[in-house]
Protein backbone atom coordinates (compact mmCIF):
# COMPACT_ATOMS: atom_id res chain seq x y z
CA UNK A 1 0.00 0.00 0.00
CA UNK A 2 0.76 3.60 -1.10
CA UNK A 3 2.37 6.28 1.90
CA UNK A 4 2.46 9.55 1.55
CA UNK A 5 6.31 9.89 1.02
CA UNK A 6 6.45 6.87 -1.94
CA UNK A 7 3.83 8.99 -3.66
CA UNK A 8 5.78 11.95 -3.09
CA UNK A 9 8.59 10.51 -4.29
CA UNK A 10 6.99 8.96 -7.63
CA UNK A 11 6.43 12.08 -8.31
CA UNK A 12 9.52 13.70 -7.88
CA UNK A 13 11.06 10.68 -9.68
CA UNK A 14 8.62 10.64 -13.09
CA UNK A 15 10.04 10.36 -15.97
CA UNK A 16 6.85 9.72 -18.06
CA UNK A 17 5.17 11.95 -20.97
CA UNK A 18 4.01 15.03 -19.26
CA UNK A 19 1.22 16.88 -21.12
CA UNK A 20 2.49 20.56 -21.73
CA UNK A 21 -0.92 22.10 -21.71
CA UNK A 22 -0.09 25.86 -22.01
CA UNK A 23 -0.61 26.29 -25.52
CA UNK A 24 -1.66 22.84 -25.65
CA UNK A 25 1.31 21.37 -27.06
CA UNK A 26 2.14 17.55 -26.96
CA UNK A 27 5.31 15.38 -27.28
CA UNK A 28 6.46 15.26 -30.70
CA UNK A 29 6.14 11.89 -32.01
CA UNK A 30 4.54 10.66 -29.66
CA UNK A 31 1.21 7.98 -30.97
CA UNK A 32 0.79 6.74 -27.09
CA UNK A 33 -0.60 8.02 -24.19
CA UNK A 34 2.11 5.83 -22.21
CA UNK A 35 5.07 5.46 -24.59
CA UNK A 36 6.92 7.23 -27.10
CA UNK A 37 7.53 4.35 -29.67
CA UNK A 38 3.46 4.18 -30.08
CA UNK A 39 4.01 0.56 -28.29
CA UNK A 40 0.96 1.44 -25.51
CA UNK A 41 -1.28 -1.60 -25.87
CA UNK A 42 0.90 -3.62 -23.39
CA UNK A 43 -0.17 -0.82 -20.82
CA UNK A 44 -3.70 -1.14 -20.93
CA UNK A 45 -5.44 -2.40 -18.10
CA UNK A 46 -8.66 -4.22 -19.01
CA UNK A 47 -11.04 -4.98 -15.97
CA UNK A 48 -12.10 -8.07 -14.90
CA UNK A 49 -15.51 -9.01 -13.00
CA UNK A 50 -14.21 -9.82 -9.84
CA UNK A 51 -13.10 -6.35 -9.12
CA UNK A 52 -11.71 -6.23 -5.44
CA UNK A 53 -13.77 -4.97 -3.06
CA UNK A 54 -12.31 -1.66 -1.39
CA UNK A 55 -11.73 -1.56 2.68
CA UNK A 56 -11.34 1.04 5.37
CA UNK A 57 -13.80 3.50 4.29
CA UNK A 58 -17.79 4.59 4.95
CA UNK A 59 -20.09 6.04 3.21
CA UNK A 60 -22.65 9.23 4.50
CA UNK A 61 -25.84 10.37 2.74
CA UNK A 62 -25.71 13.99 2.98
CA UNK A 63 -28.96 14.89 1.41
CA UNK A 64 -31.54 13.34 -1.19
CA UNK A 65 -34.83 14.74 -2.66
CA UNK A 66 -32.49 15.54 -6.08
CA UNK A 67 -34.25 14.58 -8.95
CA UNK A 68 -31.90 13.09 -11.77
CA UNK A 69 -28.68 14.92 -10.50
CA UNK A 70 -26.26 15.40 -12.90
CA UNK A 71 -23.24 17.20 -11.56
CA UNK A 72 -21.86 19.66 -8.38
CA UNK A 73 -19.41 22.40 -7.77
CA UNK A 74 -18.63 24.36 -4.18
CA UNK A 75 -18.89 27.51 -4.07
CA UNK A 76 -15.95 29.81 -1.98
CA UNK A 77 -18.53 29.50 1.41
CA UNK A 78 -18.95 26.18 1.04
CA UNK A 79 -22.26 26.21 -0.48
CA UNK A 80 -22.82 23.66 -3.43
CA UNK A 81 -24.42 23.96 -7.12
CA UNK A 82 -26.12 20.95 -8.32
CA UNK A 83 -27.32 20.37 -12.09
CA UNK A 84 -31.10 18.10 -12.33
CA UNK A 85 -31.14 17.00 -15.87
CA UNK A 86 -34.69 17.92 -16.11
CA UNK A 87 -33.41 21.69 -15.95
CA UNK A 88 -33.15 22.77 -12.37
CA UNK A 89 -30.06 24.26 -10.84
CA UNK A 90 -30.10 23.74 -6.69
CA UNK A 91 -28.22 24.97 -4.32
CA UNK A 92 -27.19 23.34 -0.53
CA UNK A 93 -26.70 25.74 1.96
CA UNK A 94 -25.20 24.53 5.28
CA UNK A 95 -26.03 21.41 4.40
CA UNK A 96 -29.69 22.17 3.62
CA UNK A 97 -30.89 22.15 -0.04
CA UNK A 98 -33.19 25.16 -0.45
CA UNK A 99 -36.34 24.27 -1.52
CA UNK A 100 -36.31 26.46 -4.45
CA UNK A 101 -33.91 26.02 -7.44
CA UNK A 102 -32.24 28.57 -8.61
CA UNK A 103 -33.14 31.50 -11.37
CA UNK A 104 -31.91 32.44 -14.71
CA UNK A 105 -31.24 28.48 -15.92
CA UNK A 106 -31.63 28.01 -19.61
CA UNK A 107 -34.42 26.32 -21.27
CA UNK A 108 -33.11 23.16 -21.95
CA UNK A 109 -34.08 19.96 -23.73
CA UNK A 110 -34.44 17.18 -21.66
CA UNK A 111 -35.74 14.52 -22.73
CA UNK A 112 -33.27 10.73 -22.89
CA UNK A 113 -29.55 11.39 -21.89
CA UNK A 114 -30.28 15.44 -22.45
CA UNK A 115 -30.95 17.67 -20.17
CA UNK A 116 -29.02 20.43 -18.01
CA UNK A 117 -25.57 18.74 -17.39
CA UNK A 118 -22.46 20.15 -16.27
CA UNK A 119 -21.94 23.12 -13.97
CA UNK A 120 -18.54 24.55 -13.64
CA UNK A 121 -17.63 27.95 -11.82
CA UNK A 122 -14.47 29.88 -13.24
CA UNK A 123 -10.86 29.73 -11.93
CA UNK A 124 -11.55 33.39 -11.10
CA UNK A 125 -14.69 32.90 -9.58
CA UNK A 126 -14.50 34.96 -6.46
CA UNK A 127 -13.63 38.16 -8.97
CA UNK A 128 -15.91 37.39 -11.83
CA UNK A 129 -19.18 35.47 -10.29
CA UNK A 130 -19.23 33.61 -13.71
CA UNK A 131 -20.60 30.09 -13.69
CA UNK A 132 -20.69 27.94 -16.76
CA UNK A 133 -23.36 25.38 -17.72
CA UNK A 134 -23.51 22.59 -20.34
CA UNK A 135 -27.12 21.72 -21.54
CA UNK A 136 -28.65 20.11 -24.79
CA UNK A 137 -31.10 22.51 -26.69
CA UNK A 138 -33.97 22.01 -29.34
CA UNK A 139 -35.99 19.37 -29.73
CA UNK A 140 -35.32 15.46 -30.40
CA UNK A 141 -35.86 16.53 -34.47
CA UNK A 142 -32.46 19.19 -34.14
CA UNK A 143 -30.67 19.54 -30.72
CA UNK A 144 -27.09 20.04 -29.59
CA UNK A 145 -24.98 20.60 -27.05
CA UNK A 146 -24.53 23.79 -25.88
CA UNK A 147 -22.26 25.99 -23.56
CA UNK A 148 -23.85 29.37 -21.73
CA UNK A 149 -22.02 31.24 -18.91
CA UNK A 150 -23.41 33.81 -16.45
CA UNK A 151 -22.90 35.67 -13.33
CA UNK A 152 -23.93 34.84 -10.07
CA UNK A 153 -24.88 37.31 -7.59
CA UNK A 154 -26.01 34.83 -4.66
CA UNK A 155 -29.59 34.12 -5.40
CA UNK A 156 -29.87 33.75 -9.43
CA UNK A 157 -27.70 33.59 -12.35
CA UNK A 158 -28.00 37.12 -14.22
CA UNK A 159 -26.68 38.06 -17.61
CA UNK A 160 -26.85 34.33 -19.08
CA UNK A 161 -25.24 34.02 -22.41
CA UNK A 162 -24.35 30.89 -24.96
CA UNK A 163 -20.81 30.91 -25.50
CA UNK A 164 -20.72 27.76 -27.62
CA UNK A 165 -22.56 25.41 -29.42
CA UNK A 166 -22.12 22.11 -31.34
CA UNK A 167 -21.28 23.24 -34.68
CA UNK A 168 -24.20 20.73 -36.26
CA UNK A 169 -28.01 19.77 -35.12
CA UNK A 170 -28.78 16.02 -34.61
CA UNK A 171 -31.75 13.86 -33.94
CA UNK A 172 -32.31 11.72 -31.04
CA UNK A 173 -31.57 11.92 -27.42
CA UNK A 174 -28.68 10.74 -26.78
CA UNK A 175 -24.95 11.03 -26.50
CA UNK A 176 -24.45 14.61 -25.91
CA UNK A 177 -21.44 14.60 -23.66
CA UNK A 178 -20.44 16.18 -21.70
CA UNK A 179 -18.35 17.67 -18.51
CA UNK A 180 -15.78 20.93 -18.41
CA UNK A 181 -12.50 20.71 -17.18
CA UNK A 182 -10.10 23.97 -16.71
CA UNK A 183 -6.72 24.17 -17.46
CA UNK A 184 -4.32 26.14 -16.14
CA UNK A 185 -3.94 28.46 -18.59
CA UNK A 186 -7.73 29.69 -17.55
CA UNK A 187 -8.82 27.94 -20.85
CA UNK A 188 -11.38 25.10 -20.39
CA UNK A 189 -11.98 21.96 -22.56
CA UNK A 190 -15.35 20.98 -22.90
CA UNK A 191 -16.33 17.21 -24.01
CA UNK A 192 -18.89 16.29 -26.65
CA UNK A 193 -21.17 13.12 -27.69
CA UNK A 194 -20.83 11.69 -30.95
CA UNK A 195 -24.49 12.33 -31.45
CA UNK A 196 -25.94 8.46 -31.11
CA UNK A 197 -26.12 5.01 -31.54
CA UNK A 198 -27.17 3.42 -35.22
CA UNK A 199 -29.55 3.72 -37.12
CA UNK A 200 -29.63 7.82 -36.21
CA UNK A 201 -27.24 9.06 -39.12
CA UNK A 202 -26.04 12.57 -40.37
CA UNK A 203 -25.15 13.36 -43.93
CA UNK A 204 -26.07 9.97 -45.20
CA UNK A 205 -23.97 8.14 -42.83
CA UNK A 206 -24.07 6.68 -39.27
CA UNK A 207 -23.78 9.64 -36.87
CA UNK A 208 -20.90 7.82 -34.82
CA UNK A 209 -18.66 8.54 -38.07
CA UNK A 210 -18.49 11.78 -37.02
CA UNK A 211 -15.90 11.56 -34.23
CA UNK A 212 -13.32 11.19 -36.98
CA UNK A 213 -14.56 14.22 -39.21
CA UNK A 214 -12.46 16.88 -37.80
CA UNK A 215 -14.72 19.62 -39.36
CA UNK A 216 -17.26 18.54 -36.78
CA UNK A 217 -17.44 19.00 -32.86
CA UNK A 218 -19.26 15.47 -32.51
CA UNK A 219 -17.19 13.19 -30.83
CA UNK A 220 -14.49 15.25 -29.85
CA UNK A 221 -12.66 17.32 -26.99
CA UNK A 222 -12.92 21.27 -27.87
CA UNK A 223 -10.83 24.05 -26.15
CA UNK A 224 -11.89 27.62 -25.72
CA UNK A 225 -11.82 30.63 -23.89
CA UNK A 226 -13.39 31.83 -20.65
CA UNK A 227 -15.88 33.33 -23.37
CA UNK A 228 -16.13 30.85 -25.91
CA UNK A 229 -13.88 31.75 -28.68
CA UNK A 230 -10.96 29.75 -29.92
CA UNK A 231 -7.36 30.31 -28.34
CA UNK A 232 -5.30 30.84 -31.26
CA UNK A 233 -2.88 27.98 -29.85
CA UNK A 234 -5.12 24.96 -30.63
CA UNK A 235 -3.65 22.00 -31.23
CA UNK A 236 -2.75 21.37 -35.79
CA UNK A 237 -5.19 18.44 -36.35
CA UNK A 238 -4.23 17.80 -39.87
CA UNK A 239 -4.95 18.31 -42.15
CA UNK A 240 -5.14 21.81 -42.12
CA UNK A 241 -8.66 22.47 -42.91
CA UNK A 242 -9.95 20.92 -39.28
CA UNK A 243 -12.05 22.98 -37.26
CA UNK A 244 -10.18 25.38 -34.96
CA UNK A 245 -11.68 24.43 -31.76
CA UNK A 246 -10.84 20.49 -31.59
CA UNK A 247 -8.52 19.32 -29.28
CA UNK A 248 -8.89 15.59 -29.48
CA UNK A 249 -10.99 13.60 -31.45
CA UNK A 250 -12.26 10.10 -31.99
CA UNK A 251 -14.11 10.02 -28.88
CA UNK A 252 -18.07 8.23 -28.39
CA UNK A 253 -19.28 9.95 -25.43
CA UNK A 254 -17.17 11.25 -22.46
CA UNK A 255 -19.19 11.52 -19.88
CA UNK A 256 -15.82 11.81 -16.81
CA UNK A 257 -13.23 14.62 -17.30
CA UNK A 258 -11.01 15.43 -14.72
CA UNK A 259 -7.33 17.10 -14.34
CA UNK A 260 -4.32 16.09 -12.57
CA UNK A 261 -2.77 19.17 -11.16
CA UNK A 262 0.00 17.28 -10.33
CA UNK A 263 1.09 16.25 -13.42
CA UNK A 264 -0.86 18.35 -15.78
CA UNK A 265 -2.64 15.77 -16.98
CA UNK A 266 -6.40 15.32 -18.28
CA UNK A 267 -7.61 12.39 -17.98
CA UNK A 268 -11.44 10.97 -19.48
CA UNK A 269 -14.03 8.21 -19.41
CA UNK A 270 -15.92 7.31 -22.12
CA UNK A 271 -18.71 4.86 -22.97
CA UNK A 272 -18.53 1.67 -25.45
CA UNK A 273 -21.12 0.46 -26.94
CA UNK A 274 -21.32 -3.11 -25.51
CA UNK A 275 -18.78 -3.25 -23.65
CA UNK A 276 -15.49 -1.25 -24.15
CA UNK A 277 -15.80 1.41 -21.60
CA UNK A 278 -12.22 3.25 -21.75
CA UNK A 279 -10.38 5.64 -19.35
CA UNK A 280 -7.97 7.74 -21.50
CA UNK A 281 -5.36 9.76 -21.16
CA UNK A 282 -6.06 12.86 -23.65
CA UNK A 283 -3.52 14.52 -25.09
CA UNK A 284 -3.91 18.03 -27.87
CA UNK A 285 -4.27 17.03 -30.92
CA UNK A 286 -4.66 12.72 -30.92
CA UNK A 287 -7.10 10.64 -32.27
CA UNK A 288 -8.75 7.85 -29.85
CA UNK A 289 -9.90 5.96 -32.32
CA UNK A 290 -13.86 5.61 -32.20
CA UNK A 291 -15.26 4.26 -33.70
CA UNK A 292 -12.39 2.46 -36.66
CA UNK A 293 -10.62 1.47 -33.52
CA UNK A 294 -12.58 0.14 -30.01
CA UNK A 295 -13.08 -2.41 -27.93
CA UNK A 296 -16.82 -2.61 -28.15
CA UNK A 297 -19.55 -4.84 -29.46
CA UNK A 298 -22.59 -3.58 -31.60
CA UNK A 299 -25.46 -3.55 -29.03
CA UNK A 300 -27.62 -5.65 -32.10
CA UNK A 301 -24.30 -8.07 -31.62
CA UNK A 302 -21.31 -8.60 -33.91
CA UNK A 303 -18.17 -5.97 -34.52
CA UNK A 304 -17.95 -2.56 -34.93
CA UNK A 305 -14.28 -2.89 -36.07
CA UNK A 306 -12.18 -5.56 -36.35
CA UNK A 307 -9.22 -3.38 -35.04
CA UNK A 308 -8.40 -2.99 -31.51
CA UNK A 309 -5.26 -0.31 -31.91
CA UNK A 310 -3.88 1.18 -34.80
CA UNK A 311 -0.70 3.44 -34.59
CA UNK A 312 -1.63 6.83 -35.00
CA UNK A 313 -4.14 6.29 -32.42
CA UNK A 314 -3.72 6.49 -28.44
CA UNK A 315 -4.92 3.15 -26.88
CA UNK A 316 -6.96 3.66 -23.38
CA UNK A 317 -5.39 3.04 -20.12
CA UNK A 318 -8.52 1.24 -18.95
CA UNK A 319 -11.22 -1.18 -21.12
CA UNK A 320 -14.31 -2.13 -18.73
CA UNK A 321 -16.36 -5.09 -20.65
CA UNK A 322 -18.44 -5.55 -19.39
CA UNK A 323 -19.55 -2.37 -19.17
CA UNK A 324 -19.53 -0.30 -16.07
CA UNK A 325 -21.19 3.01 -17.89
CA UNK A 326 -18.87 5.33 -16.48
CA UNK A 327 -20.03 8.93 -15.59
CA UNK A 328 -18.06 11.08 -13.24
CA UNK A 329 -14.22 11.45 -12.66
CA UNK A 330 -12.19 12.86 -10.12
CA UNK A 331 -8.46 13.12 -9.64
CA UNK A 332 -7.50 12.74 -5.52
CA UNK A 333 -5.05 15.22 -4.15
CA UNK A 334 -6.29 14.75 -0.38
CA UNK A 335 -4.08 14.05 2.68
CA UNK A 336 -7.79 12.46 4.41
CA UNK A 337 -6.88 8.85 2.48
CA UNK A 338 -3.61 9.19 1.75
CA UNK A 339 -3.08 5.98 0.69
CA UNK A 340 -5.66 7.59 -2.51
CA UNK A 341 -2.83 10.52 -3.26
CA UNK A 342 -2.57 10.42 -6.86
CA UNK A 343 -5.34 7.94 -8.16
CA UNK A 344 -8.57 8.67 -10.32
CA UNK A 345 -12.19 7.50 -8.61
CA UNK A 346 -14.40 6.57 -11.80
CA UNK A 347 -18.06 6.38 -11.39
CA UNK A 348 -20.33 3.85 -12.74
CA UNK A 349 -24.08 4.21 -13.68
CA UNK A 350 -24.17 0.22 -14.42
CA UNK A 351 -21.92 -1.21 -12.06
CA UNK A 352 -23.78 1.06 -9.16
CA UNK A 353 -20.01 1.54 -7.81
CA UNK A 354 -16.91 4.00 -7.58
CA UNK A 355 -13.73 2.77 -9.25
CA UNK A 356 -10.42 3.64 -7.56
CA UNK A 357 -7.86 3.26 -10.15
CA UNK A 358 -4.78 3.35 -8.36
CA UNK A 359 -1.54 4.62 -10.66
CA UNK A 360 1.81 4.62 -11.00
CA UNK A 361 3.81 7.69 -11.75
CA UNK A 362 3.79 7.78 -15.29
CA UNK A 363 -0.23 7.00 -15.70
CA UNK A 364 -0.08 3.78 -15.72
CA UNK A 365 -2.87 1.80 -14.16
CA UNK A 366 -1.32 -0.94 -11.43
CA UNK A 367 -5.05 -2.02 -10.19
CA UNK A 368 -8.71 -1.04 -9.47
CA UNK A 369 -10.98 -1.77 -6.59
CA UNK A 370 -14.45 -0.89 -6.11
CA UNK A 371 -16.50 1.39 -3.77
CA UNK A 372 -20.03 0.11 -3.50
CA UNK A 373 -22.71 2.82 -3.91
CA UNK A 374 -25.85 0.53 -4.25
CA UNK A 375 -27.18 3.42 -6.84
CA UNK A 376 -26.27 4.39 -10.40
CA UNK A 377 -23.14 7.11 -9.85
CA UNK A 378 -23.35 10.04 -12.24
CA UNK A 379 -20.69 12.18 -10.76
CA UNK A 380 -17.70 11.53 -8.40
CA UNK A 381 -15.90 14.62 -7.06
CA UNK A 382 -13.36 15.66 -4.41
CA UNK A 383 -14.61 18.27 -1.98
CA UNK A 384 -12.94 21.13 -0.37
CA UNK A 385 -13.19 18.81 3.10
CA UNK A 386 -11.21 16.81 1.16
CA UNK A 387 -13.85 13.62 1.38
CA UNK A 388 -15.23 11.92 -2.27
CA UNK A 389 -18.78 12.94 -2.84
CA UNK A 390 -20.91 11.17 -4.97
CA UNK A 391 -23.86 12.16 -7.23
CA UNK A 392 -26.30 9.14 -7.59
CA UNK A 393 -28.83 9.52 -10.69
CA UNK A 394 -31.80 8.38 -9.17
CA UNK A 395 -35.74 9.94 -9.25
CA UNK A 396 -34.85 10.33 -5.84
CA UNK A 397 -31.08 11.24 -5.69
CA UNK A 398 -28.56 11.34 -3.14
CA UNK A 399 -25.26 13.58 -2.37
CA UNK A 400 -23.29 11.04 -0.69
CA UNK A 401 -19.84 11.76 1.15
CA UNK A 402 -16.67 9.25 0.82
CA UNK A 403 -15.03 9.10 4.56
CA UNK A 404 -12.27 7.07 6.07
CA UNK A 405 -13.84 4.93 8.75
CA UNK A 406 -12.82 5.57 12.04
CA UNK A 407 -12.07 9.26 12.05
C-alpha cells in the first residue's frame, strides 16, 4: 500500500510523458498516451468481474430529494451547485438544499440522456461570479450541445449568455457529452457526444462517423476561452482544414473529465457500446480511435471494427467489458486517504459503484478496486473537506460523502 512519502517521491522521480498544456502542445512523435515508440497496448489495463472490493472506508448520505442529479461544484462559502437534468439548478446551503432552485437556468431539452448537465464555476470565480453550464437545446428533431455562462450574484444567475454550441443539429436523445474541465492556462476543454447510436445518421452516414470528421465537434474534446472563442494555440489536427476548436478527437461519449494538477494531466471516461468502456489519457491534438478502432460490441451483436489499436491512435489506459457506464471522474489530491494521493475515482451508472484506479507515476494503471454505492453514480468529485462525494442519478437522488472509517 501507497504512503504519503512513496507517492511523493513517484512524483519527484517521473520520468513519463508530461502533457504541456499551455498552448496545448504535446510530445512530438509521440502515438501513445504511455510510450513514445506508439508501443501502448501492453499498458492497458482491461477490468475483470471480480473487481476487489475496497476496505477502510464509509459512506454518509448527505442529502436526497435531487431529482436526476447530474453534476456539483462548491462555491468559496462552502455552499454547493447541483445540475437536475430535467433543468433545475439547486443549491445546498449549510447542508440544507433550499427548496427552491435557482433563477436564470436556460431552457433546456431534456428529454433521454439530455438535459441540463455540467456546472462549472471559473478559476476566477470569487472576482468574476461567472458560472458555466452545459445543456442540450432544441428538440429530439435538431438539438445540440450547448455551452452558456453567467454571473452569479447569490440568489440567481443574471446576464446568461451561450458561448458555444455544437457546430451541427442532430436527432435523437442521446450522446451529448459532456463535462468541463479547466486548465491552467484559464482555458477550459469541454467534451462532446458523438451524437448516437445506429440507425440515427447525419449526412447519409451513421452519426458515430463523425468523431473522426475533424470539421465537426461530434465526438471530440474542444478548447476555448473563458468566453467561448478559440485560443489561437489549438492544437494542428491535420490536415489543415480541421475545425479550430478540436482538441482531441475520436471520442463516443465522455461523460468523466477530470485534471491532474499534479502532473498536468487530463484524464477521461468514455462509454462503449457493448462493452469497451475506456479511461484515457487525452492529449492536444490525438485521435482515440472511435469508432475504426474500439473495444466494443454492436449492441444488435457482432463488430464494430475488427481493429483494436492502430498506430496513430492512443490506446486507453482502462477497457471495462463488461460495461460499467462510467459517468463522473475525479483526480484525488487529499491528505484524508492518503493511501488515494494520486489515483482517479471513476463512477459507474451500471456497475452502481466508484472505481479507484490506483496509478503509478507515469499514468499507468497498477489495479482497481471498487467502492459500493448501491445506486447508479453520475458524478464523483473531491470536496474542499477533502472527502469523495458522490452524485447518484436516481428519481430520488442522493449527495453522498466518501469518509475514512474511524475518524
Amino acid at each position: 500500500m501507497k504512503t504519503i512519502i512513496n507517492r511523493r517521491m513517484k512524483i519527484a522521480l517521473s520520468t513519463g510523458i508530461v502533457l504541456t498544456l499551455l498552448g496545448c502542445s504535446f510530445v512530438e512523435g509521440s502515438t501513445s498516451a504511455s510510450s513514445t515508440d506508439g508501443s501502448s497496448s501492453h499498458n492497458i489495463f482491461v477490468s475483470q468481474n471480480d473487481v476487489t472490493v475496497a476496505e477502510n472506508f464509509r459512506t454518509t448520505t448527505v442529502l436526497q430529494g435531487l431529482e436526476r442529479p447530474w453534476s456539483i461544484a462548491w462555491l468559496p462559502d462552502g455552499s454547493m451547485l447541483i445540475t437536475e437534468r430535467p433543468g433545475r439548478l439547486r443549491i445546498v446551503r449549510d447542508g440544507v438544499l433550499d427548496s427552491q432552485p435557482l433563477p436564470g437556468v436556460p431552457e433546456v431539452f431534456a428529454d433521454g440522456q439530455g438535459g441540463l448537465m455540467d456546472v462549472s464555476l471559473h478559476p476566477n470565480f470569487r472576482e468574476n461570479r461567472l458560472i458555466y453550464l452545459t445543456y442540450s437545446h432544441g428538440s429530439e428533431g435538431e438539438n445540440r450541445t450547448r455551452v452558456a455562462r453567467a454571473t452569479f450574484d447569490g440568489k440567481a444567475l443574471q446576464n446568461l449568455e451561450v458561448i458555444f454550441e455544437v457546430s451541427q443539429g442532430k436527432t435523437g436523445t442521446q450522446h451529448f457529452g459532456s463535462r468541463i474541465v479547466w486548465l491552467p492556462d484559464n482555458t477550459m476543454l469541454v467534451a462532446i457526444g458523438d451524437g448516437g447510436n445506429p440507425p440515427i445518421q447525419l449526412d447519409g452516414d451513421l452519426i458515430r462517423k463523425q468523431a473522426q470528421n475533424i470539421n465537426s465537434h461530434l465526438g471530440k474534446v474542444v478548447r476555448l476561452n473563458d468566453d467561448g472563442c478559440i485560443p489561437p494555440n489549438n492544437p494542428s489536427v491535420a490536415p489543415v482544414d480541421a475545425d479550430s476548436a478540436v482538441w482531441s478527437y475520436g471520442h463516443r461519449n465522455i461523460q468523466g473529465m477530470t485534471f491532474d494538477q499534479v502532473n498536468n494531466r487530463v484524464w477521461s471516461t468514455e462509454h462503449g457500446s457493448r462493452g469497451g468502456d475506456e479511461l484515457n489519457l487525452l492529449q492536444a491534438g490525438e485521435n482515440y480511435g472511435w469508432p475504426e478502432v474500439t473495444h466494443s460490441k454492436e449492441y444488435t451483436g457482432g463488430e464494430i471494427s475488427s481493429e483494436r489499436s492502430r498506430p496513430g491512435m492512443i490506446d486507453p489506459k482502462v477497457v471495462w467489458t463488461p460495461a460499467i457506464a462510467p459517468s463522473g471522474l475525479a483526480f484525488y489530491s487529499s491528505d484524508r486517504f492518503p493511501e488515494w494521493q494520486g489515483d482517479l475515482f471513476a463512477g459507474g451508472l451500471v456497475s452502481r459503484d466508484v472505481r479507484h484506479i490506483d496509478l503509478n507515476e507515469e499514468g499507468n494503471v497498477l489495479s482497481e478496486e471498487s467502492i459500493s454505492i448501491g445506486q447508479r453514480v453520475r458524478d464523483v468529485r473531491q470536496g474542499p473537506d477533502g472527502m469523495l462525494y458522490v452524485l447518484t442519478d436516481e428519481q430520488n437522488g442522493q449527495l453522498i460523502s466518501i469518509e475514512p472509517e474511524g475518524e
